[in-house]
C-alpha atoms as a PDB file:
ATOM      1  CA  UNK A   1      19.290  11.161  -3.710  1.00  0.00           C
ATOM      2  CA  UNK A   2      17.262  14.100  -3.987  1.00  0.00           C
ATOM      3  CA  UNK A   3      16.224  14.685  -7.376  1.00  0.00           C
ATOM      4  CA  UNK A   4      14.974  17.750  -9.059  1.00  0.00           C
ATOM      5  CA  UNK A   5      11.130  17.966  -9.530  1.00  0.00           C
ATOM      6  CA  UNK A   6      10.025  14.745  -8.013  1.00  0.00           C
ATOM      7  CA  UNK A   7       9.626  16.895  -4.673  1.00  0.00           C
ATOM      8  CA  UNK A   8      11.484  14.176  -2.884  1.00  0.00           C
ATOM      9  CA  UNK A   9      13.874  15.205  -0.075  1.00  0.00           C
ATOM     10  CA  UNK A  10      17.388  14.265   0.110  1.00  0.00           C
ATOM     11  CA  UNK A  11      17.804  10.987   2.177  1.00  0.00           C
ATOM     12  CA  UNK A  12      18.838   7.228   1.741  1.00  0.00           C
ATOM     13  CA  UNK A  13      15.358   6.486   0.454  1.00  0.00           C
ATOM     14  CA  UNK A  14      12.863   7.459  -2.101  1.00  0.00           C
ATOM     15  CA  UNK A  15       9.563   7.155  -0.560  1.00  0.00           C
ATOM     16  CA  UNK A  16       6.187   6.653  -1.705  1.00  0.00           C
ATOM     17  CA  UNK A  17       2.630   6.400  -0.381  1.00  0.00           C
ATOM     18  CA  UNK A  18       1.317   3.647  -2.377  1.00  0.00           C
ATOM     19  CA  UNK A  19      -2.369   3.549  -0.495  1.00  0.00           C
ATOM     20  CA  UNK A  20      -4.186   6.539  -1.036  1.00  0.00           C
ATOM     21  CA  UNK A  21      -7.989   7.047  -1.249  1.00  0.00           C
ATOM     22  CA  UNK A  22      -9.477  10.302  -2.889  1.00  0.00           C
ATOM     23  CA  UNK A  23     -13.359  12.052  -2.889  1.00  0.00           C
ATOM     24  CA  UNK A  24     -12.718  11.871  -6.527  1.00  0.00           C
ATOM     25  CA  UNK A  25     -13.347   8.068  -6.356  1.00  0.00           C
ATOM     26  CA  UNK A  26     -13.675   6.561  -2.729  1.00  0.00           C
ATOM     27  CA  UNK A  27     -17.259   7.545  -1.113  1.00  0.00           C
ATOM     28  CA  UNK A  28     -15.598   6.913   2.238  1.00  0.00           C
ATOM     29  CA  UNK A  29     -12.992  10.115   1.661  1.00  0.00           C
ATOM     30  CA  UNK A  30     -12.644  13.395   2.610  1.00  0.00           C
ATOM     31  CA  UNK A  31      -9.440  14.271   0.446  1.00  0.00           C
ATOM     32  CA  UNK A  32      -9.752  15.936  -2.340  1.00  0.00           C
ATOM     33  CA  UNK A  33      -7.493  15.621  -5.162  1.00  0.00           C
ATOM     34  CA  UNK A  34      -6.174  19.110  -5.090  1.00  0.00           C
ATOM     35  CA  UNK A  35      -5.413  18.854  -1.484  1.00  0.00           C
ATOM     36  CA  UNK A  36      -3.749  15.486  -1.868  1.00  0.00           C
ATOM     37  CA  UNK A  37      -1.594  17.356  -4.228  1.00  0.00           C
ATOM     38  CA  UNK A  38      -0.548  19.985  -2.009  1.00  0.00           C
ATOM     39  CA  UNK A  39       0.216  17.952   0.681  1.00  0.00           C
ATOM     40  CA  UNK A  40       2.452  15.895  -1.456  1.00  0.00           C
ATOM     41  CA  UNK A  41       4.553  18.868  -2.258  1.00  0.00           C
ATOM     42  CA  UNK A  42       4.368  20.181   1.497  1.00  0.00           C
ATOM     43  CA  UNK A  43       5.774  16.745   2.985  1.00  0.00           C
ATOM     44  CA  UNK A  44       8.265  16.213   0.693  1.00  0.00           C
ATOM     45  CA  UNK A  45       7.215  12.773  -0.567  1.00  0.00           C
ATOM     46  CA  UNK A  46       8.878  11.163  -3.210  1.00  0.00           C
ATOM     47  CA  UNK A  47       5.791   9.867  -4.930  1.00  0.00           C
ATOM     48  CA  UNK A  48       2.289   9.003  -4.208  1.00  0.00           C
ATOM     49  CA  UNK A  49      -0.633   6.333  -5.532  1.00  0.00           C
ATOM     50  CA  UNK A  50      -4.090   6.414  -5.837  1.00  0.00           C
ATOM     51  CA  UNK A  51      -5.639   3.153  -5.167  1.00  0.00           C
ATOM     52  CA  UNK A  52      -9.591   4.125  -4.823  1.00  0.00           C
ATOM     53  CA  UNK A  53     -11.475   1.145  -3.922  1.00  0.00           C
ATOM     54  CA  UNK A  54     -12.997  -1.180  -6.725  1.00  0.00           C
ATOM     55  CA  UNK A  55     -12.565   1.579  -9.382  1.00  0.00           C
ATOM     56  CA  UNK A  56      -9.378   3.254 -11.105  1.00  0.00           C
ATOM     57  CA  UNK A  57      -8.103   6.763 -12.283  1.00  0.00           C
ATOM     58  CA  UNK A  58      -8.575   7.138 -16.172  1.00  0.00           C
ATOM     59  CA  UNK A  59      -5.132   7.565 -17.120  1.00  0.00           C
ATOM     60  CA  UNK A  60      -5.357  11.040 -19.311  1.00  0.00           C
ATOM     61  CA  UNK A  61      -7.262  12.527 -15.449  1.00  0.00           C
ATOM     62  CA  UNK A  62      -3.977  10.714 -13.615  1.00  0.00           C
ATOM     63  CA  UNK A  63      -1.600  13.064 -16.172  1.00  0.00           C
ATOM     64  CA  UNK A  64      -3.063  16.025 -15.894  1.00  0.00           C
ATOM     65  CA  UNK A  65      -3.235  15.583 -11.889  1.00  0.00           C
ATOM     66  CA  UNK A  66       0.842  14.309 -12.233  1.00  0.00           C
ATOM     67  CA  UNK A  67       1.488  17.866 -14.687  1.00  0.00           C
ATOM     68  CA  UNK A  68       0.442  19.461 -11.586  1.00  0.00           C
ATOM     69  CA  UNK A  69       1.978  17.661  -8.799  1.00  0.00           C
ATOM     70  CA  UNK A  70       5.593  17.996  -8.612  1.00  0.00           C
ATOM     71  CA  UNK A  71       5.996  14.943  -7.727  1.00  0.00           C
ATOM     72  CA  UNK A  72       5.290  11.271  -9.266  1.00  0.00           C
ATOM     73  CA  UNK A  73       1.723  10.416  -9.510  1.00  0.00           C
ATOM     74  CA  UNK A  74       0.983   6.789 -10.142  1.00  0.00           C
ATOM     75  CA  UNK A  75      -2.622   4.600  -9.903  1.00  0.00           C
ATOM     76  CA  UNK A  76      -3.392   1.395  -8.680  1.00  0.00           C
ATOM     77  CA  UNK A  77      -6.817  -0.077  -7.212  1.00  0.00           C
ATOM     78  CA  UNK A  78      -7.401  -1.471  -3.734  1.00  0.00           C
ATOM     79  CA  UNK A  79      -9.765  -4.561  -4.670  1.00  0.00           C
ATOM     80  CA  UNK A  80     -12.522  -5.813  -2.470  1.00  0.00           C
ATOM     81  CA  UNK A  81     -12.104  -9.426  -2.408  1.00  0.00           C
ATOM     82  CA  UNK A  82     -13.422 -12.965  -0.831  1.00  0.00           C
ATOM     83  CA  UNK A  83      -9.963 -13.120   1.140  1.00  0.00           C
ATOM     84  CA  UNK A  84      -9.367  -9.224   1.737  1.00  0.00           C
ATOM     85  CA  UNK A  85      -8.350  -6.059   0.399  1.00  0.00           C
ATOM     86  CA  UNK A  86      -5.798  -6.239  -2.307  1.00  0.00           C
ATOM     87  CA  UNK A  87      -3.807  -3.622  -3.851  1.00  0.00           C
ATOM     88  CA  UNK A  88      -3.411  -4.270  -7.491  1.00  0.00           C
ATOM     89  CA  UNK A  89      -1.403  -2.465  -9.604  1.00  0.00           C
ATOM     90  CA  UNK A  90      -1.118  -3.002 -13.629  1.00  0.00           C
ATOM     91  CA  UNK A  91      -4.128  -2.694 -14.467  1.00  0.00           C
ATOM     92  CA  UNK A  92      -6.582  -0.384 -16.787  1.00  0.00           C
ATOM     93  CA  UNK A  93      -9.505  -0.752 -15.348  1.00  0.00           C
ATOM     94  CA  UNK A  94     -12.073  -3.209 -12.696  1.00  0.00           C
ATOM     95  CA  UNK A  95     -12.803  -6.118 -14.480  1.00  0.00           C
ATOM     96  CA  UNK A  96     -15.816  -8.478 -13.643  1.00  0.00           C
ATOM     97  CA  UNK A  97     -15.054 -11.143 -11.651  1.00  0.00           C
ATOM     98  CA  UNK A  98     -12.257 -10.194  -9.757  1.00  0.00           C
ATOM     99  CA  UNK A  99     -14.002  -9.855  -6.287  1.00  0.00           C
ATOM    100  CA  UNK A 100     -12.641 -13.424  -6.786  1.00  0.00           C
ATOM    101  CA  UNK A 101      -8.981 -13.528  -5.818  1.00  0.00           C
ATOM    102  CA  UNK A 102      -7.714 -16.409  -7.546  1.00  0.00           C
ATOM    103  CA  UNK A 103      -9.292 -14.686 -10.702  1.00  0.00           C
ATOM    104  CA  UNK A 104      -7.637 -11.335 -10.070  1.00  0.00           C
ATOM    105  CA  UNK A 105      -4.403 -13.379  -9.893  1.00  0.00           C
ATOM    106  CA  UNK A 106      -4.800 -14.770 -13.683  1.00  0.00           C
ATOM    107  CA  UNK A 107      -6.234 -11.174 -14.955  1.00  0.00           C
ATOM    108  CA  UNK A 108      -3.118  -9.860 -12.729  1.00  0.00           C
ATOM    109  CA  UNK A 109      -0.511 -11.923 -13.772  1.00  0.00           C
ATOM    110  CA  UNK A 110      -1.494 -11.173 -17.722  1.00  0.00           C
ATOM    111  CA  UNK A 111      -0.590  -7.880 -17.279  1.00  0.00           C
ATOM    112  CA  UNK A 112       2.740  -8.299 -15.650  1.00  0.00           C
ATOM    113  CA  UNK A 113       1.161  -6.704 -12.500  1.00  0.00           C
ATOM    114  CA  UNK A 114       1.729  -6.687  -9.080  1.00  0.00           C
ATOM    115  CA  UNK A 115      -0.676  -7.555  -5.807  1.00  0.00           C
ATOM    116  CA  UNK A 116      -0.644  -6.786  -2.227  1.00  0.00           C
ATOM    117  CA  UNK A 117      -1.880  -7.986   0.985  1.00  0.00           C
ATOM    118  CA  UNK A 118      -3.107  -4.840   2.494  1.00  0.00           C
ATOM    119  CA  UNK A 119      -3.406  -4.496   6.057  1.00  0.00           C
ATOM    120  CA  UNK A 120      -4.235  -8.505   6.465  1.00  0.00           C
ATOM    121  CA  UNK A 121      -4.504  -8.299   9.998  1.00  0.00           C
ATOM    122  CA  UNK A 122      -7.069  -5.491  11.081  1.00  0.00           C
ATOM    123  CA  UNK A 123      -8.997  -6.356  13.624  1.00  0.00           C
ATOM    124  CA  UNK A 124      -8.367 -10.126  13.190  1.00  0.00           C
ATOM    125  CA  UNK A 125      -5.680  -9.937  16.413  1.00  0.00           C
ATOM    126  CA  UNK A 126      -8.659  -9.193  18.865  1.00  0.00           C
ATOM    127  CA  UNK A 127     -11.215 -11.611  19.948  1.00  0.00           C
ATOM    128  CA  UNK A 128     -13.822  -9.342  20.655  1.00  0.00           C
ATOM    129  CA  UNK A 129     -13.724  -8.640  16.525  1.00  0.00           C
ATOM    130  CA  UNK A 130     -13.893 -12.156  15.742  1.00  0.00           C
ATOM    131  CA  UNK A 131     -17.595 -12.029  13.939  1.00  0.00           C
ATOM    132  CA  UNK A 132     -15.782 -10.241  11.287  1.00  0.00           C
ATOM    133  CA  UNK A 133     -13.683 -13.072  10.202  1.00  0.00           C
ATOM    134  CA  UNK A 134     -14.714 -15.846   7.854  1.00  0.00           C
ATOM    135  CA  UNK A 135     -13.568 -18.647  10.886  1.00  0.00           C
ATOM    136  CA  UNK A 136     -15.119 -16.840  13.775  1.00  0.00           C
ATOM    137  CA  UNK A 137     -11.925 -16.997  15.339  1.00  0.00           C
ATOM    138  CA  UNK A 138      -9.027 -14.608  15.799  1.00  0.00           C
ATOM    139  CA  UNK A 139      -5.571 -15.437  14.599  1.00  0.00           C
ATOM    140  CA  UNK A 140      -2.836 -16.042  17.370  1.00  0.00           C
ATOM    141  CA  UNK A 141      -0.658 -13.605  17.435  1.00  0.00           C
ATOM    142  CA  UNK A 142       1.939 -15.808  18.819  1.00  0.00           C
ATOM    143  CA  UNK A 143       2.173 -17.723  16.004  1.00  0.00           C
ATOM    144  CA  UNK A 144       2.926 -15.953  12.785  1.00  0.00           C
ATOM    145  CA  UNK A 145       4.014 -19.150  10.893  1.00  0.00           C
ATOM    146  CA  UNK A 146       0.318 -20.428  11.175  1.00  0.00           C
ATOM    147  CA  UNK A 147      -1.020 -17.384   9.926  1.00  0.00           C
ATOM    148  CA  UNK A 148       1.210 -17.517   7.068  1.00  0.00           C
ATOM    149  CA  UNK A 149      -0.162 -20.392   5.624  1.00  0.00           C
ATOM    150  CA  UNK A 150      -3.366 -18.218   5.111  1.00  0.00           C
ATOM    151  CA  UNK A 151      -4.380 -18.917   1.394  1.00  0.00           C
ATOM    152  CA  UNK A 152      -4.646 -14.927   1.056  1.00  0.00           C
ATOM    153  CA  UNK A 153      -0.779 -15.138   0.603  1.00  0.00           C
ATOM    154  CA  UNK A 154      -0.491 -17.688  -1.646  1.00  0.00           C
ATOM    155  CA  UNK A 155      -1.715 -15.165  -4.090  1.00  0.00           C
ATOM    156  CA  UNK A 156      -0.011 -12.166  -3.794  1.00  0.00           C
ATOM    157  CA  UNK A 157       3.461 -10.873  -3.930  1.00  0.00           C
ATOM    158  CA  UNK A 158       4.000  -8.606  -1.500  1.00  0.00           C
ATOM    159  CA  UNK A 159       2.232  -7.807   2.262  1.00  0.00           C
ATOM    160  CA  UNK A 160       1.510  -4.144   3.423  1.00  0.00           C
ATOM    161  CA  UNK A 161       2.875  -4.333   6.573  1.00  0.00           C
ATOM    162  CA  UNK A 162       2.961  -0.813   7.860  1.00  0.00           C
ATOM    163  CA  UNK A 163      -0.860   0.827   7.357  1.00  0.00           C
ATOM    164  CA  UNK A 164      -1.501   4.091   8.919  1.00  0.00           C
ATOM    165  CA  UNK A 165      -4.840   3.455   9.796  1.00  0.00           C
ATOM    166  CA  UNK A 166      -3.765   0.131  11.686  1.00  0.00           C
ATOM    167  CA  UNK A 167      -3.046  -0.718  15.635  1.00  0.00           C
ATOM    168  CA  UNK A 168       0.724  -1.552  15.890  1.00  0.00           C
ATOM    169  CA  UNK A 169       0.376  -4.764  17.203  1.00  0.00           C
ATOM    170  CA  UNK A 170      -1.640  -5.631  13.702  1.00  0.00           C
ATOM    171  CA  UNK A 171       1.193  -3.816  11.780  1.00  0.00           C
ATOM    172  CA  UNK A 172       3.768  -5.539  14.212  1.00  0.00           C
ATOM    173  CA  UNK A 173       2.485  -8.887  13.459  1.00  0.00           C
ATOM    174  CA  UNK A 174       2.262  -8.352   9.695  1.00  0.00           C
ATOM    175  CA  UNK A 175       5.689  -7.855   9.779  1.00  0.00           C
ATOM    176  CA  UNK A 176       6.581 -11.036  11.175  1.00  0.00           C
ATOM    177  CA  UNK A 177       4.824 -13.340   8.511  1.00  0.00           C
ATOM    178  CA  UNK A 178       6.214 -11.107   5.622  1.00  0.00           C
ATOM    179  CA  UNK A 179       9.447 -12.117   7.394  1.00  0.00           C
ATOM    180  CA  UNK A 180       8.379 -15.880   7.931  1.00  0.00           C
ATOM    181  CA  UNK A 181       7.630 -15.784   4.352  1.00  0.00           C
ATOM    182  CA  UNK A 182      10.242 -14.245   3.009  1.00  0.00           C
ATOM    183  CA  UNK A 183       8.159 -11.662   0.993  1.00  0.00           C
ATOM    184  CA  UNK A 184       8.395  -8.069  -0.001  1.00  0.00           C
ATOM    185  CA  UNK A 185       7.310  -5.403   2.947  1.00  0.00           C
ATOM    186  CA  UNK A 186       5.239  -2.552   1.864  1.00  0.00           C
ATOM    187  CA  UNK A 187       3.703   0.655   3.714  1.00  0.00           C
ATOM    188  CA  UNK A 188       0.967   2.809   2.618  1.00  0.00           C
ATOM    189  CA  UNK A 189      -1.086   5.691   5.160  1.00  0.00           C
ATOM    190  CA  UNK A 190      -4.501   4.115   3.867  1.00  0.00           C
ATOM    191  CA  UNK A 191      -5.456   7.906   3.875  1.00  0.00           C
ATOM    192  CA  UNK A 192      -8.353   9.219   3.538  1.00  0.00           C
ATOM    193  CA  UNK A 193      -7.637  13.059   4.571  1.00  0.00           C
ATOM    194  CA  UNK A 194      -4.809  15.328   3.981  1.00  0.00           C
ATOM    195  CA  UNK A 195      -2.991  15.279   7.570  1.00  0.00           C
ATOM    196  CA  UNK A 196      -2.338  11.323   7.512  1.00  0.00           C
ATOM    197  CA  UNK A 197      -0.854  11.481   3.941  1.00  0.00           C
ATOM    198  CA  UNK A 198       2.695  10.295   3.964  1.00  0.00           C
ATOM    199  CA  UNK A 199       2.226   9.014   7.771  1.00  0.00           C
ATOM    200  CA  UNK A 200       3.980   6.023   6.875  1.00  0.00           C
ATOM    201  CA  UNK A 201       5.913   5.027   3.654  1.00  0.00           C
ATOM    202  CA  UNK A 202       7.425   2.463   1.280  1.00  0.00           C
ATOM    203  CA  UNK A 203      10.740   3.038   1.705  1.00  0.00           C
ATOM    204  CA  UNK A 204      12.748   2.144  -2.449  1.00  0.00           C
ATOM    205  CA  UNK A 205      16.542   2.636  -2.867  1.00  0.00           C
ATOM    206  CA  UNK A 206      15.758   4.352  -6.179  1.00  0.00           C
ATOM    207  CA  UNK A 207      13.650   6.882  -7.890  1.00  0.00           C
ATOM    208  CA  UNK A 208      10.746   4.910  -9.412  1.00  0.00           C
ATOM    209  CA  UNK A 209       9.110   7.313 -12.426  1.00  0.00           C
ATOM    210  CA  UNK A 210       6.219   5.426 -13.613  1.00  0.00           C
ATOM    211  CA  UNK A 211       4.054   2.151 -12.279  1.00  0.00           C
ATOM    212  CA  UNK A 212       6.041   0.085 -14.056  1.00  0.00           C
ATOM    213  CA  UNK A 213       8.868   1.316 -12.654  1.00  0.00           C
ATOM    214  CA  UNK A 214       7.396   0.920  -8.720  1.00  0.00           C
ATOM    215  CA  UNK A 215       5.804  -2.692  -9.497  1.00  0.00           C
ATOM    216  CA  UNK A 216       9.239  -3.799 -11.301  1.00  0.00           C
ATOM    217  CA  UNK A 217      10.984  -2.599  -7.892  1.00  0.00           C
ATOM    218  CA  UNK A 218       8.636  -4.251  -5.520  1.00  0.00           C
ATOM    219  CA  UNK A 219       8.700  -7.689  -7.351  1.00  0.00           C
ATOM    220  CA  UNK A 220      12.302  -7.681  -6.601  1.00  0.00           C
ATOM    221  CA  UNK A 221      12.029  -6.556  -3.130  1.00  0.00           C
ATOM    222  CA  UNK A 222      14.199  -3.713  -3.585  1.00  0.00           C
ATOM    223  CA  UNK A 223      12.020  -2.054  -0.958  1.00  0.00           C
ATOM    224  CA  UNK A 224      10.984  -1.603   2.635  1.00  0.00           C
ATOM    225  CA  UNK A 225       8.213  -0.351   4.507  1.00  0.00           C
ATOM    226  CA  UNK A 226       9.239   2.941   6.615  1.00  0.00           C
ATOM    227  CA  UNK A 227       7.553   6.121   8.853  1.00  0.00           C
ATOM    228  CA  UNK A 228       9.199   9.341   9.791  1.00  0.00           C
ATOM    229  CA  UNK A 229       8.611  11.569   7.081  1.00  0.00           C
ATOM    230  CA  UNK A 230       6.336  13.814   8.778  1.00  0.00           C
ATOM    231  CA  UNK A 231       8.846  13.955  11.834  1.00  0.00           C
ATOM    232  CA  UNK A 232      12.266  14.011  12.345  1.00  0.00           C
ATOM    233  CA  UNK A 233      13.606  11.154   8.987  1.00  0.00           C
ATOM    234  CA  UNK A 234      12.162   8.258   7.268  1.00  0.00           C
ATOM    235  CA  UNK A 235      13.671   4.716   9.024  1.00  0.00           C
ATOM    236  CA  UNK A 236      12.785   1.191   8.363  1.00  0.00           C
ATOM    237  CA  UNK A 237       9.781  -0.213  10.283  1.00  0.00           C
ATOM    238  CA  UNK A 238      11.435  -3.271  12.136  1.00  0.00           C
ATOM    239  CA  UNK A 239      10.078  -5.597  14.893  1.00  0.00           C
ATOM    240  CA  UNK A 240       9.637  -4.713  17.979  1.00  0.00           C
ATOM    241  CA  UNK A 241      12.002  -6.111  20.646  1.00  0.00           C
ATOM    242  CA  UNK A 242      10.708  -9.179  22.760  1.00  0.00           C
END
């Protein structure tokens, strides 16, 4: 399905990185905007996202960087909330009040938008981490259907299963309650410098040209989570054997 202009590569899949961080709006990264760009077009990717954290692209900036690109360039925001990081996508701008998640649901859901868990399990699969989490306690990772029951997922629609920046057991075990839950599986490189982009991808069976587009396709789990690009092909990220 390779398609003239978007950059992507021929293959089963069109693949996106839909967690991206920039210098242009993330203190935390070294990639610049420019250099995201290039690497996009070296790699082959299908499509990328910006989601800087607690702040979003103004969307003339976004079109000018997309005129550019070669590839699809869409925006979304990686929220700093009470329960977690949370993609959102749909959105113009941050609005006050939703370091609240329950409140970034109604502002969400009035906008036909889309939210995702993103990397829900870093660090919270390792005792010796345990001060970071609200319960003091880590989660057991033999027991995915109790950590499904988390009130984080209650409130979003899809779980970022694959993040580049994340241990595989944590990725491994997201996986499994996406699976007890029955909801849509998502991968994004979390990057923050140029080598990483693309490390891992969401993996659509269609070209997506716009956000709509991508949050439209992800609501009805026409989508995977997937790695490979940078090697020898994109495949499905699937669970480990026992």
């Amino acid at each position: 399905m390779a398609d003239a202009g978007s950059g992507h590569l021929p293959g089963a899949y069109f693949t996106i990185d839909i967690h991206l961080h920039t210098n242009r709006g993330s203190a935390d990264s070294n990639l610049a905007p420019a250099d995201l760009i290039n690497r996009a077009k070296a790699i082959g990717i299908g499509a990328i996202c910006i989601t800087e954290h607690d702040n979003m692209w103004d969307l003339a900036e976004l079109a000018d960087l997309a005129a550019e690109a070669g590839v699809v360039v869409l925006r979304g925001m990686e929220v700093t909330t009470e329960m977690g990081h949370v993609g959102a996508f749909g959105l113009e701008r941050y609005v006050g009040g939703i370091y609240k998640l329950p409140e970034l649901r109604r502002i969400v859901d009035g906008e036909g938008g889309l939210l995702i868990a993103n990397h829900p399990f870093r660090y919270k699969l390792d005792p010796r981490f345990s001060f970071i989490n609200p319960d003091s306690e880590p989660i057991d990772p033999s027991h995915p259907d109790r950590a499904a029951k988390l009130e984080l997922f209650e409130l979003v629609d899809a779980i970022e299963v694959l993040n580049g920046a994340c241990g595989e057991d944590e990725n491994q075990f997201a996986l499994q309650v996406a699976r007890v839950l029955g909801r849509p599986e998502v991968a994004g490189s979390d990057s923050h410098s140029a080598n990483s982009v693309g490390c891992v991808t969401t993996l659509l069976d269609h070209r997506v040209k716009n956000e709509r587009e991508f949050i439209d396709a992800v609501k009805a789990g026409r989508c995977r989570a997937g790695r490979g690009l940078l090697k020898d092909g994109v495949a499905p990220f699937e669970l480990s054997p026992v």
